[in-house]
Every structure is written in structure tokens, then in C-alpha cells.
C-alpha atoms as a PDB file:
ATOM      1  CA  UNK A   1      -6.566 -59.831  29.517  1.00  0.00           C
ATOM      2  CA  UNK A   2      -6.700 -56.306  27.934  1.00  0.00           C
ATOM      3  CA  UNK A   3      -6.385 -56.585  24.101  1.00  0.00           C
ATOM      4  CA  UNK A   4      -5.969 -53.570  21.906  1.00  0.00           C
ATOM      5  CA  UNK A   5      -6.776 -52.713  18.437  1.00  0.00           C
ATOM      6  CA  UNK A   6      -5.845 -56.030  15.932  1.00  0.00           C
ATOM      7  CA  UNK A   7      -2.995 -58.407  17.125  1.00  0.00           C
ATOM      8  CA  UNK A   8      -1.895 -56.723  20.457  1.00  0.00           C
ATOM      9  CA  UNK A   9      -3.123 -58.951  23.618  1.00  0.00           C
ATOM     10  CA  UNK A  10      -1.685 -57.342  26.924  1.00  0.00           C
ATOM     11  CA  UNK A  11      -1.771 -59.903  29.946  1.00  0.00           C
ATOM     12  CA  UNK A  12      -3.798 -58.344  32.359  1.00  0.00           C
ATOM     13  CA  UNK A  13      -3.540 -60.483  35.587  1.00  0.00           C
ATOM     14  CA  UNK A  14      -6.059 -58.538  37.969  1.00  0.00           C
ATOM     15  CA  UNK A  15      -8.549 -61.155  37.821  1.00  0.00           C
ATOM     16  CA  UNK A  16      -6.279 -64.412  36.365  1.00  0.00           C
ATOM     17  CA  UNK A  17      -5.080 -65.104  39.321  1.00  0.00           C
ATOM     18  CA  UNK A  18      -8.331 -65.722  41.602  1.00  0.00           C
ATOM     19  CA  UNK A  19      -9.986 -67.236  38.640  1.00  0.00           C
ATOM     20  CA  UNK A  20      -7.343 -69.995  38.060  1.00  0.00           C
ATOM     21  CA  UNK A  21      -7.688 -70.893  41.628  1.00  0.00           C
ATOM     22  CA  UNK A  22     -11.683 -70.484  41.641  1.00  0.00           C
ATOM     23  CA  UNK A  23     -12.405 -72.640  38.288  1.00  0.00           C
ATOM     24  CA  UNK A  24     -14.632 -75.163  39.976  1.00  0.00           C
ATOM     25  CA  UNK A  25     -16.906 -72.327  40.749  1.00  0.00           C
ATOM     26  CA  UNK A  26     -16.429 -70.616  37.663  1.00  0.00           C
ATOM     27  CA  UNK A  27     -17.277 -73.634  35.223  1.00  0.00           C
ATOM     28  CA  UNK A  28     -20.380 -74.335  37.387  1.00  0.00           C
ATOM     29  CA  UNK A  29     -21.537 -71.523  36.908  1.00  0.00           C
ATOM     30  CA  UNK A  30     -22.387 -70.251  40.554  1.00  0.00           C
ATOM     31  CA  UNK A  31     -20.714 -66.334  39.099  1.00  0.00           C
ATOM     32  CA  UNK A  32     -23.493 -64.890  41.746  1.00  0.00           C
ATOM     33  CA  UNK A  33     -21.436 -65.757  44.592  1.00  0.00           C
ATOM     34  CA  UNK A  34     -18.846 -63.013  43.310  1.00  0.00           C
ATOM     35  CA  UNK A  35     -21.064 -59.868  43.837  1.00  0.00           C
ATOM     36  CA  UNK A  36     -18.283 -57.897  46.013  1.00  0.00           C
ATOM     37  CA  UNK A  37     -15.460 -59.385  43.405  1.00  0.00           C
ATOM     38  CA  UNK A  38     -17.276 -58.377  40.469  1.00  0.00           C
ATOM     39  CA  UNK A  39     -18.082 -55.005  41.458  1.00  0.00           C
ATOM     40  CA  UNK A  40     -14.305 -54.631  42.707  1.00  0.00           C
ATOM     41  CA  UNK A  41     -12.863 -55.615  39.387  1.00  0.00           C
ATOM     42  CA  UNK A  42     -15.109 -53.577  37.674  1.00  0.00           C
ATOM     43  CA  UNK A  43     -13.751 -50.260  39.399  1.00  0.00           C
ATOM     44  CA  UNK A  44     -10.052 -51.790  38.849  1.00  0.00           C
ATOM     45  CA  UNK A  45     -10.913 -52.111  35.199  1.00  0.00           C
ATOM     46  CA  UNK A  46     -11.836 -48.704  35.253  1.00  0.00           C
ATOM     47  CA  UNK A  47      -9.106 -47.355  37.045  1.00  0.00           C
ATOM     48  CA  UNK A  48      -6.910 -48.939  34.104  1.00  0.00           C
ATOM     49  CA  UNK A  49      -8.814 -46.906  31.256  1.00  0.00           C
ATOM     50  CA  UNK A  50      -8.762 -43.818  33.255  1.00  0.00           C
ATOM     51  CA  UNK A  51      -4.641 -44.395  33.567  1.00  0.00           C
ATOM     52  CA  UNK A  52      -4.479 -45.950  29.648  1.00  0.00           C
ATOM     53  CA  UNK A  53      -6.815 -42.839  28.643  1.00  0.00           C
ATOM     54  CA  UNK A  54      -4.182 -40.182  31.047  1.00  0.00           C
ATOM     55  CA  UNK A  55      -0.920 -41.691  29.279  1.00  0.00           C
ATOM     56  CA  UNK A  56      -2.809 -40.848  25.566  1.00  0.00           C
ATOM     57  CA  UNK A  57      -2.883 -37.381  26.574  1.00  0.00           C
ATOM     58  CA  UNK A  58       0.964 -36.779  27.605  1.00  0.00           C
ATOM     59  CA  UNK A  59       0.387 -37.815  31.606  1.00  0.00           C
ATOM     60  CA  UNK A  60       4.021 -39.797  32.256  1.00  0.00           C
ATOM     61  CA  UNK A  61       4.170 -43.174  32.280  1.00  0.00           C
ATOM     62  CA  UNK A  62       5.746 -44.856  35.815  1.00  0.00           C
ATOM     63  CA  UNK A  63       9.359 -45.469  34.373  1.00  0.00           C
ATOM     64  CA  UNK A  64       8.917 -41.800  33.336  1.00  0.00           C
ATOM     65  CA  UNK A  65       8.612 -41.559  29.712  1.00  0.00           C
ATOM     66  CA  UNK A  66       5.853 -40.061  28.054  1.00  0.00           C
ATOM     67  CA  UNK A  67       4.331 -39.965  24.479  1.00  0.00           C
ATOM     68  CA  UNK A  68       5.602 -37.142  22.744  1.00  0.00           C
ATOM     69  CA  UNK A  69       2.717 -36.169  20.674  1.00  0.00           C
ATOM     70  CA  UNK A  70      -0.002 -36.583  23.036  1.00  0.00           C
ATOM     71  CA  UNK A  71      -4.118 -36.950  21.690  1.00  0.00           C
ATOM     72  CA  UNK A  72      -7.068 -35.960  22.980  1.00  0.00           C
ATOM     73  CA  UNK A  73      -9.110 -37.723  20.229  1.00  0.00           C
ATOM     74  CA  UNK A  74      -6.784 -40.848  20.714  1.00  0.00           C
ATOM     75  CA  UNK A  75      -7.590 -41.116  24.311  1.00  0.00           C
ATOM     76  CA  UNK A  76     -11.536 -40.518  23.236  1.00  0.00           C
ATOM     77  CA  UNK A  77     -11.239 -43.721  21.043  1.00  0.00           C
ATOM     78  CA  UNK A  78      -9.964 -45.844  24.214  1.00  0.00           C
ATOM     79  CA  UNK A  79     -12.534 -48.316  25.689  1.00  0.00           C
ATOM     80  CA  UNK A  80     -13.414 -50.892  28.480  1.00  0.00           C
ATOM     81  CA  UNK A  81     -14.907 -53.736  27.140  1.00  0.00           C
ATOM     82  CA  UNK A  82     -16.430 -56.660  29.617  1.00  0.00           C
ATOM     83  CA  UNK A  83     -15.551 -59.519  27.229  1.00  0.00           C
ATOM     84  CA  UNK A  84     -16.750 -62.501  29.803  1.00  0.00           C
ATOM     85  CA  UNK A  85     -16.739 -62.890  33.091  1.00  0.00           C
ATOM     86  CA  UNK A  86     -13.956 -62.062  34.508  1.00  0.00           C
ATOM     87  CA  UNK A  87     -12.112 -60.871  31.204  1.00  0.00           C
ATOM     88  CA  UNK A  88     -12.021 -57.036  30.825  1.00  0.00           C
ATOM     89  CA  UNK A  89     -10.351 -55.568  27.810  1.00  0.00           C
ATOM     90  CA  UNK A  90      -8.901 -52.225  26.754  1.00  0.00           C
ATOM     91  CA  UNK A  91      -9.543 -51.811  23.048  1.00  0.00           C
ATOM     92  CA  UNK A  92      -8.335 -48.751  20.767  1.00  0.00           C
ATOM     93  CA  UNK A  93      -9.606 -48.774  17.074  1.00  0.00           C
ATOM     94  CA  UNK A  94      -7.778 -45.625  16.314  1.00  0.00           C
ATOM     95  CA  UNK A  95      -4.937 -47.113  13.141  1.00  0.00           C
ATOM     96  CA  UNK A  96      -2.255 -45.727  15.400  1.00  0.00           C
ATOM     97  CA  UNK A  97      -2.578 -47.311  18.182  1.00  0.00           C
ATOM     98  CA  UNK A  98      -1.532 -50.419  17.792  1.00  0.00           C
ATOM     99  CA  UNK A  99       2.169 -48.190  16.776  1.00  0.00           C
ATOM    100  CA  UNK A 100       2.642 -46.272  20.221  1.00  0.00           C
ATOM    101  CA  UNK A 101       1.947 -49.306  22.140  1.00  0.00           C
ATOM    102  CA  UNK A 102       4.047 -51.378  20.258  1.00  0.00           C
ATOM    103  CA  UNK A 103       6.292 -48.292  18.252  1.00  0.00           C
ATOM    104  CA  UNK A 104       7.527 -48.162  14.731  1.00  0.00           C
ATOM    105  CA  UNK A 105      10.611 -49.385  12.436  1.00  0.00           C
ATOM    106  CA  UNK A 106      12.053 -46.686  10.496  1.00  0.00           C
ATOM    107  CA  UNK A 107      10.453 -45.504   7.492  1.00  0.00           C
ATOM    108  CA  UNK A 108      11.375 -43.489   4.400  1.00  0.00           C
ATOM    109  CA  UNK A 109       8.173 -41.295   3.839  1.00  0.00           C
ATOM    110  CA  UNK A 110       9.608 -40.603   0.344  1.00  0.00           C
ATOM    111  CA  UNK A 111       8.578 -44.586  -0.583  1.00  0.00           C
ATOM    112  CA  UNK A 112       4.670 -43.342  -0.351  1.00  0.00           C
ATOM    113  CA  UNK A 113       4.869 -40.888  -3.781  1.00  0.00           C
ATOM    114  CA  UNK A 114       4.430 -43.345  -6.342  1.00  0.00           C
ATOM    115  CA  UNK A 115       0.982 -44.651  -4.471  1.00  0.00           C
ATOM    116  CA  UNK A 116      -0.106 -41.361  -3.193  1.00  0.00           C
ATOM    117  CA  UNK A 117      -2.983 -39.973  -5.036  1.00  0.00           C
ATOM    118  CA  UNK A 118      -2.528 -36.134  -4.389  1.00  0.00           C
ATOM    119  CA  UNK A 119       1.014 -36.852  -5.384  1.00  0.00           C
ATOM    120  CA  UNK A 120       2.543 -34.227  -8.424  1.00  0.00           C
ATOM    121  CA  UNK A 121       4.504 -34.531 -10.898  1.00  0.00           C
ATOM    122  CA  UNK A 122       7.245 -32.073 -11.647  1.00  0.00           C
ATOM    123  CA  UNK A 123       8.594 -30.816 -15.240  1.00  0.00           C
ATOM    124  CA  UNK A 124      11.120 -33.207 -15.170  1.00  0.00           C
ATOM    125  CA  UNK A 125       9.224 -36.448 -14.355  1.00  0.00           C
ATOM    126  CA  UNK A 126       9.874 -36.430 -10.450  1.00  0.00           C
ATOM    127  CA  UNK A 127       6.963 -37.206  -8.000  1.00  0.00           C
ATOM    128  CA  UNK A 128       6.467 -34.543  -4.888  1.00  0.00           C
ATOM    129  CA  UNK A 129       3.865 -33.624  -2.561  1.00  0.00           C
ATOM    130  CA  UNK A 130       2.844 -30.952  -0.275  1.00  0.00           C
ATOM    131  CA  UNK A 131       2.025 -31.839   3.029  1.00  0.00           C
ATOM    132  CA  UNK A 132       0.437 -29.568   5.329  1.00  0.00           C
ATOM    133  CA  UNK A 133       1.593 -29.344   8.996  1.00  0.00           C
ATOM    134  CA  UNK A 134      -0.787 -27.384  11.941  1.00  0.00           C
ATOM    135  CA  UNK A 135       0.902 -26.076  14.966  1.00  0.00           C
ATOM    136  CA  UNK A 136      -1.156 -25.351  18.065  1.00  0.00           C
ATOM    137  CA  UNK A 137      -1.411 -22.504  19.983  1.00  0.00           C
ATOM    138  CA  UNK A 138      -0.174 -22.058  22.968  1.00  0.00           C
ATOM    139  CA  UNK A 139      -2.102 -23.946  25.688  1.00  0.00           C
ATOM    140  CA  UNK A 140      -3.739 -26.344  22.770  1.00  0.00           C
ATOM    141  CA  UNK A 141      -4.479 -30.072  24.395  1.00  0.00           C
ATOM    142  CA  UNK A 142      -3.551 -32.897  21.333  1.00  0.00           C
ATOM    143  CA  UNK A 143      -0.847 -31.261  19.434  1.00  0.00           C
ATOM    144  CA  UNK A 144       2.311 -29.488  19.914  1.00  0.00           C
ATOM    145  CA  UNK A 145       1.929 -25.958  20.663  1.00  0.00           C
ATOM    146  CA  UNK A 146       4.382 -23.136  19.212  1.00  0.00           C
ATOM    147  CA  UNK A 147       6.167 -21.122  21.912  1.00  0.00           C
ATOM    148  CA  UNK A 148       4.474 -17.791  22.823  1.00  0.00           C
ATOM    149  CA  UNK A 149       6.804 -16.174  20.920  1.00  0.00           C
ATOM    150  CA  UNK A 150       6.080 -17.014  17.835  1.00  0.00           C
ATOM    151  CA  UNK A 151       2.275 -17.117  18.405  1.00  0.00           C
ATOM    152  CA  UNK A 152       2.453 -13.362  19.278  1.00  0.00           C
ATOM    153  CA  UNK A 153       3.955 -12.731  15.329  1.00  0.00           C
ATOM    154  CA  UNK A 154       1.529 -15.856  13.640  1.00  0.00           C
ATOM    155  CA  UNK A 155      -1.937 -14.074  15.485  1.00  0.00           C
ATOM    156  CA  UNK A 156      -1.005 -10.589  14.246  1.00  0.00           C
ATOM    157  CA  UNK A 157      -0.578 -11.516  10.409  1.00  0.00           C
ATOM    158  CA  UNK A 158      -3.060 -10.857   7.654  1.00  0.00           C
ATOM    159  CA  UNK A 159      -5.252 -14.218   7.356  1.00  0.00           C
ATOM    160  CA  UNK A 160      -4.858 -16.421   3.900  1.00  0.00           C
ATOM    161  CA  UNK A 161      -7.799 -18.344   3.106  1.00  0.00           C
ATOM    162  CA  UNK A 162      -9.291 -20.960   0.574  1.00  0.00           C
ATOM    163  CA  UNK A 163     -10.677 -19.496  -2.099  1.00  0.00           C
ATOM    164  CA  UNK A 164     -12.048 -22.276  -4.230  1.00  0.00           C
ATOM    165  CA  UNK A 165     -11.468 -25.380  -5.386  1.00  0.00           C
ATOM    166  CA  UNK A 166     -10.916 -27.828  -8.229  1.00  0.00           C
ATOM    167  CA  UNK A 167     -10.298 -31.227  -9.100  1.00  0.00           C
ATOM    168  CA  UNK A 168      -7.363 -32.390 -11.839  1.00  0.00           C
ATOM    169  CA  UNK A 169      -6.214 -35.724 -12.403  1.00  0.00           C
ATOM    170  CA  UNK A 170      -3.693 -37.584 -10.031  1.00  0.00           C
ATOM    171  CA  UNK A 171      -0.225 -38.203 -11.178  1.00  0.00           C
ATOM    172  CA  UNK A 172       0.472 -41.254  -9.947  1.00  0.00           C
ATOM    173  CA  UNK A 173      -3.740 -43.231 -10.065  1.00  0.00           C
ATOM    174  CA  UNK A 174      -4.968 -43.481 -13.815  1.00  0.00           C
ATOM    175  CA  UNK A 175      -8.595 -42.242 -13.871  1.00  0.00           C
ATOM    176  CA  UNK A 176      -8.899 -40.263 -10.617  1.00  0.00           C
ATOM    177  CA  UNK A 177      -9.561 -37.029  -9.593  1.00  0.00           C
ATOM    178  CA  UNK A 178      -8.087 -35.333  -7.020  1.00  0.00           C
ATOM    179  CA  UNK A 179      -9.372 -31.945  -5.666  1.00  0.00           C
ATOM    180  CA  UNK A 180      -6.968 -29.070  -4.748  1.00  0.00           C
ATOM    181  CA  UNK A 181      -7.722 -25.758  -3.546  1.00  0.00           C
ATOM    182  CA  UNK A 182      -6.800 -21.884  -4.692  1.00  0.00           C
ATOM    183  CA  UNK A 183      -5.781 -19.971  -2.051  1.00  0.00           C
ATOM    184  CA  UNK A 184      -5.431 -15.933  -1.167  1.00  0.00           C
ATOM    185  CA  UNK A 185      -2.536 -15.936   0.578  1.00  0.00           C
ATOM    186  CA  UNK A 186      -1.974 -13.283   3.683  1.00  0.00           C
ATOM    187  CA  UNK A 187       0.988 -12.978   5.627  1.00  0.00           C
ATOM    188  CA  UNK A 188       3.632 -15.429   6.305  1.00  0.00           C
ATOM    189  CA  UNK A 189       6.558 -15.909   9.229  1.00  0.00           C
ATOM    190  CA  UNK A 190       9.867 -15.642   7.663  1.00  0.00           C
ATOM    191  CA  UNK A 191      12.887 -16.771   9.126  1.00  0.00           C
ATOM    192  CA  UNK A 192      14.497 -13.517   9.610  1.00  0.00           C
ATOM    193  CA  UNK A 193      11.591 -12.306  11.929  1.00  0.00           C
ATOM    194  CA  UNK A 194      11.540 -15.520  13.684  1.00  0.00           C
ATOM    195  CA  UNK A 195      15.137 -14.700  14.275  1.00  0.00           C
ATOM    196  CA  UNK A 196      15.096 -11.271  15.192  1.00  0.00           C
ATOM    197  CA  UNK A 197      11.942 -12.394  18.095  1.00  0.00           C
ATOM    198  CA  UNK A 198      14.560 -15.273  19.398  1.00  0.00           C
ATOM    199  CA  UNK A 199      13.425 -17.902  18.132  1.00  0.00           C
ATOM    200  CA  UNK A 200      16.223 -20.893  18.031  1.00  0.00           C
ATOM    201  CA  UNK A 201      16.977 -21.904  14.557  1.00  0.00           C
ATOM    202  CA  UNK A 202      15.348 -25.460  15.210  1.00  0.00           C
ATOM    203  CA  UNK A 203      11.929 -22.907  15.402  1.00  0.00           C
ATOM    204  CA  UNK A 204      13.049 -21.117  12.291  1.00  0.00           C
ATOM    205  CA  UNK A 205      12.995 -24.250  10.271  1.00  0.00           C
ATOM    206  CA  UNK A 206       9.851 -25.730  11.789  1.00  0.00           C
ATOM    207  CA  UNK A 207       7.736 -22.286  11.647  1.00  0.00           C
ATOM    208  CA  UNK A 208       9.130 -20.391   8.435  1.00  0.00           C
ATOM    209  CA  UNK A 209       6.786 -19.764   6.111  1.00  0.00           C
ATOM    210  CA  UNK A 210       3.846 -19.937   8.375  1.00  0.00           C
ATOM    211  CA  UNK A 211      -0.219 -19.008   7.537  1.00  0.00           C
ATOM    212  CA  UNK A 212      -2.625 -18.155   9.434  1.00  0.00           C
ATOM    213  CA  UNK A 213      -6.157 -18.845   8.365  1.00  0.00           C
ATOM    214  CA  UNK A 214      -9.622 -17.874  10.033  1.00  0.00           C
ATOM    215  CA  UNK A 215      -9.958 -15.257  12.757  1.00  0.00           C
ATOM    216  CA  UNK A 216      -8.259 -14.533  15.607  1.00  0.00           C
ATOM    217  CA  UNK A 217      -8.947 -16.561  18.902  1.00  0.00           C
ATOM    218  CA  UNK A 218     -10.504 -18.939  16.396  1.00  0.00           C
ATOM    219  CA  UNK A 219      -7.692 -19.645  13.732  1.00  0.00           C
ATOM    220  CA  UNK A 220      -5.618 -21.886  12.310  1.00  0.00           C
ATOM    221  CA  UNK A 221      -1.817 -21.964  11.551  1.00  0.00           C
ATOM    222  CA  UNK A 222       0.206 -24.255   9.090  1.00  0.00           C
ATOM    223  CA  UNK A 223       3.532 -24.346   6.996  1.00  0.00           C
ATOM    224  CA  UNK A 224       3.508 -26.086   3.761  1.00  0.00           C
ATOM    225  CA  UNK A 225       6.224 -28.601   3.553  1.00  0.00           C
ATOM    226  CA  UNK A 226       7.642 -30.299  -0.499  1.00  0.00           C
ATOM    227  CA  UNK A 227       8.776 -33.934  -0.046  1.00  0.00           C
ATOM    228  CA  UNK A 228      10.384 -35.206  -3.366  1.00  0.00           C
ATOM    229  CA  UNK A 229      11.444 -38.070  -4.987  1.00  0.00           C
ATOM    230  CA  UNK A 230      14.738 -36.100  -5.041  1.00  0.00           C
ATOM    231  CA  UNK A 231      14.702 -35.252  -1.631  1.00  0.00           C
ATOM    232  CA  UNK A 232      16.709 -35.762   1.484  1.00  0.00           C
ATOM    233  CA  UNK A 233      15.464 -36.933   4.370  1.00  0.00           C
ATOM    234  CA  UNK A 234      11.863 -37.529   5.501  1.00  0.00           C
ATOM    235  CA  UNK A 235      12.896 -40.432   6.924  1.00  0.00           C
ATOM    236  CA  UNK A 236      11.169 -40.925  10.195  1.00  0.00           C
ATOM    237  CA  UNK A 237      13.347 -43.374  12.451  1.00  0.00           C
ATOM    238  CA  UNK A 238      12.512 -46.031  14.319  1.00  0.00           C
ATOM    239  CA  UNK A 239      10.255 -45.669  17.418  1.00  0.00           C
ATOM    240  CA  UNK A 240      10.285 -47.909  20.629  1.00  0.00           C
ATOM    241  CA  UNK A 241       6.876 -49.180  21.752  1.00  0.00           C
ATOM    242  CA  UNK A 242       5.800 -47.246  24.957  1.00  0.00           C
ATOM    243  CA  UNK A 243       3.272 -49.474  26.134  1.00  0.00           C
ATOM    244  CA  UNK A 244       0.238 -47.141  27.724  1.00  0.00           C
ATOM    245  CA  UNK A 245      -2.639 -49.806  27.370  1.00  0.00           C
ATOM    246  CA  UNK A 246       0.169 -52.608  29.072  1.00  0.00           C
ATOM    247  CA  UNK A 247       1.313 -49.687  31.672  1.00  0.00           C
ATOM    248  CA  UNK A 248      -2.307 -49.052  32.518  1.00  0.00           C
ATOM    249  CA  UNK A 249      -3.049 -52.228  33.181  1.00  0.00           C
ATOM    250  CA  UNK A 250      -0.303 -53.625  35.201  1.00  0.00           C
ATOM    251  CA  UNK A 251      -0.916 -49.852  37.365  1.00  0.00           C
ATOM    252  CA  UNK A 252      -4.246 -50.909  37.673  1.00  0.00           C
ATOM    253  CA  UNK A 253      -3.357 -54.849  39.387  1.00  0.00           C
ATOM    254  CA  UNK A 254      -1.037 -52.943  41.656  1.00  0.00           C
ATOM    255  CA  UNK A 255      -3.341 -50.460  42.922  1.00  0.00           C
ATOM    256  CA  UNK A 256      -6.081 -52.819  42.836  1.00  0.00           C
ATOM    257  CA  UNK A 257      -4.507 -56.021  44.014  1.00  0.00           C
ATOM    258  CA  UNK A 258      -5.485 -55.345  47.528  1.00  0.00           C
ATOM    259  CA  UNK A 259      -9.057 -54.224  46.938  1.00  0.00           C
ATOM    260  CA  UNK A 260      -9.474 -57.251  45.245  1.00  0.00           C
ATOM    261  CA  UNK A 261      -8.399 -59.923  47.775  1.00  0.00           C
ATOM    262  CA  UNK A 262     -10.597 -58.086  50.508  1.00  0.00           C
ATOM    263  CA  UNK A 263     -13.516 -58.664  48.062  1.00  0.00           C
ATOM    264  CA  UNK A 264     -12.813 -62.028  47.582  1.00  0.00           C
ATOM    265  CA  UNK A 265     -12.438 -63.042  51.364  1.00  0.00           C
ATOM    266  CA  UNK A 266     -16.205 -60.932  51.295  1.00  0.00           C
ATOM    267  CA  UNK A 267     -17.566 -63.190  49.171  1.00  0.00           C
ATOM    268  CA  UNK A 268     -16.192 -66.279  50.268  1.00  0.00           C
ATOM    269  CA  UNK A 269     -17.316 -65.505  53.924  1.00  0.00           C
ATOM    270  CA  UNK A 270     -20.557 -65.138  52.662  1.00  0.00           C
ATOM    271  CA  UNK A 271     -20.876 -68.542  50.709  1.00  0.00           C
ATOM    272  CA  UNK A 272     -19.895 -69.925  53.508  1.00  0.00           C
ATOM    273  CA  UNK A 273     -22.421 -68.776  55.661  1.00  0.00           C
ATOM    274  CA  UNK A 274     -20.225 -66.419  58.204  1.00  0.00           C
END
């Protein structure tokens, strides 16, 4: 059995099988005699959080789909856990998880401003906030970088940066404080330039308005997005479930299947004396 996260249990079968038809062994106890199987299964539980770990960060899947946004610090939360004999688990306490194993239903991001703390509240009563997207840079591992293109124009702009900070009450939590920051703003992308450098207009939307802050080499670069109550869109649709920790371990039985039986035979041959 591999489990991940809260309330996903992925049938593993690398070691079901031999244990179903080993129980009288098993629930006596006599586990020594499976020094060859254990070790075996250990590697093949291995292999499947080396695979599970690999899908995280954007390697294909078998059936050739891959996750779009892969993570590095995703496939850093993924773990082996031995939880009894015989039962190895792939965990992942990272919150989304549990939604590109199993994917999500659509959702309306604009349903989150009346609970959102750093929410703001326009002149005429409406709730928006600004939400702050980073782009990589080309060759980044963990997000999606921006074609070289447009990194050449983002790395030669003047830097923005933070210059303070200060807290004001939210808009939509009675009592607290949120903190916002002042900024010195540098240069920004605008979609004319992105335009004139060939970029398609999908790239004009996504990098208009574009920042860069620290130095170069060492930098970062964001847009500033406004989602409103009176806004269209931001509705992110529904997502199918791609299944990495349930891939990995099914890849894992198949490779290891073999490795497995020869094990068993070894230890059998030895409890029998031959």
C-alpha cells in the first residue's frame, strides 16, 4: 500500500501478493526468514519514490502526460515510509498534493475575496486583490520559465524594490492587521516592446507590466495581477488527477516484480535447508 497525504490510499501490490500467500509465516512471526525479500522490496520501494519524486519535477509519466507546473520543493516533501512489515508507503504532506494526484473541480478564484484578509476594498464598495505572479528565468527547475526573449528585455531594466512597509486594517477580517509594502518602482515590460521583440500576444498578456527586483544573475521578476469582485474570469477549470504517487508505484511492481520472486525462491530455498 502507498498512501499519500490525508484520504488518498494507492494499492501498491509489490509485496500483497507474496504476503497473502505467505500469512502462516507472517502471523507467526518467523519475518527473519525473508532477509533476501526484505532487502529486495526495500530497493523496489525505493525505486517507486525515485519515479514518484521524477514525475513531481516534470519527468513524463508512462501514458505520456506530464504535470504542467513541475516542483522541486514538491518532490523534496515526497517520502518512503516502512509502515509494517511488508507495507511501504509514499506519503506527501505538501496541501497540494493530494490535488495533482487526484486533480481539481473547477473553481471561481473570485469566491475567495470576501474571506481573504489582504483583500481591498474599492471606492465603490467592491472587494479586489493583487496577486503577485514570479516567472522564472530561463533554465529555472520548479516554475515556468519566460522564453529567452523576454528575459533578455526583463534582466536589462532598472530594478524596483521594497522600500518599507506598513500594516492597515483588512477589509474583509474586523480587528486585523495586514502589512503591505511601499515600493520604488524601476522599469517595467510593456506590451508594445514585448511585441516589437516577437513575443506572441499570449506572452504579451502574461509578461506586460513586468518588475524586476534584486540584481542581476540573482533577481527576481513578477507582474502584478487585480482580481475583482467585478471581474471576469479567474476561473481556474477543472483538472484531471494525474496520478504520480499511483504511477510510481505500479512502475515500481513492474520493474520489480521479477527481482522479487527470485528473492523469494532465495529465501525459501534457504528455510528449507537447500
Amino acid at each position: 500500500m502507498a498512501a499519500l497525504g490525508d484520504g488518498i490510499k494507492v494499492e501498491w501490490p509489490v509485496l500483497l501478493e507474496w504476503s497473502q500467500a505467505l500469512q502462516a509465516i507472517v502471523q507467526a512471526g518467523h519475518l527473519d526468514v525473508f532477509t533476501a525479500y526484505a532487502e529486495t522490496s526495500s530497493v523496489v520501494a525505493s525505486h517507486s519514490l525515485s519515479l514518484y519524486q521524477g514525475y513531481l519535477k516534470g519527468m513524463p509519466l508512462p501514458n505520456g502526460s506530464a504535470i504542467q507546473r513541475p516542483s522541486g520543493n514538491l518532490a523534496k516533501a515526497a517520502t518512503l515510509r516502512e509502515a509494517d512489515f511488508l507495507d511501504y508507503r509514499l506519503e506527501n504532506d505538501q496541501s497540494y498534493a493530494e490535488a495533482v494526484e487526484k486533480g481539481t473541480q473547477e473553481r471561481d478564484m473570485k469566491k475567495m475575496l470576501p474571506t481573504a484578509p489582504k483583500a481591498r476594498r474599492a471606492k465603490d464598495g467592491s472587494l479586489y486583490l493583487i496577486i503577485p505572479f514570479r516567472h522564472g528565468v530561463p533554465g529555472t527547475v520548479g516554475m515556468k520559465p519566460m522564453p529567452q526573449k523576454v528575459y533578455a528585455m526583463a534582466a536589462s531594466m532598472k530594478k524596483s524594490r521594497v522600500t518599507g512597509h506598513y500594516m492597515e486594517p483588512s477589509a474583509t477580517q474586523a480587528g486585523v492587521l495586514v502589512q503591505r509594502n511601499s515600493y520604488k518602482w524601476g522599469g517595467r515590460l510593456k506590451a508594445a516592446d514585448l511585441a516589437a521583440a516577437g513575443a506572441s500576444f499570449k506572452e504579451q498578456n502574461r509578461f506586460s507590466g513586468m518588475v524586476r527586483f534584486g540584481n542581476t544573475g540573482h533577481g527576481s521578476y513578477m507582474t502584478f495581477r487585480v482580481i475583482s469582485e467585478k471581474s471576469k474570469g479567474w476561473i481556474i477549470p477543472a483538472r484531471p488527477g494525474l496520478w504520480p504517487a499511483r504511477t510510481a508505484a505500479e512502475q515500481a511492481w513492474q520493474d520489480g516484480k521479477g527481482a522479487l520472486a527470485d528473492a523469494l525462491l532465495e529465501d525459501l530455498l534457504r528455510l528449507a535447508g537447500l
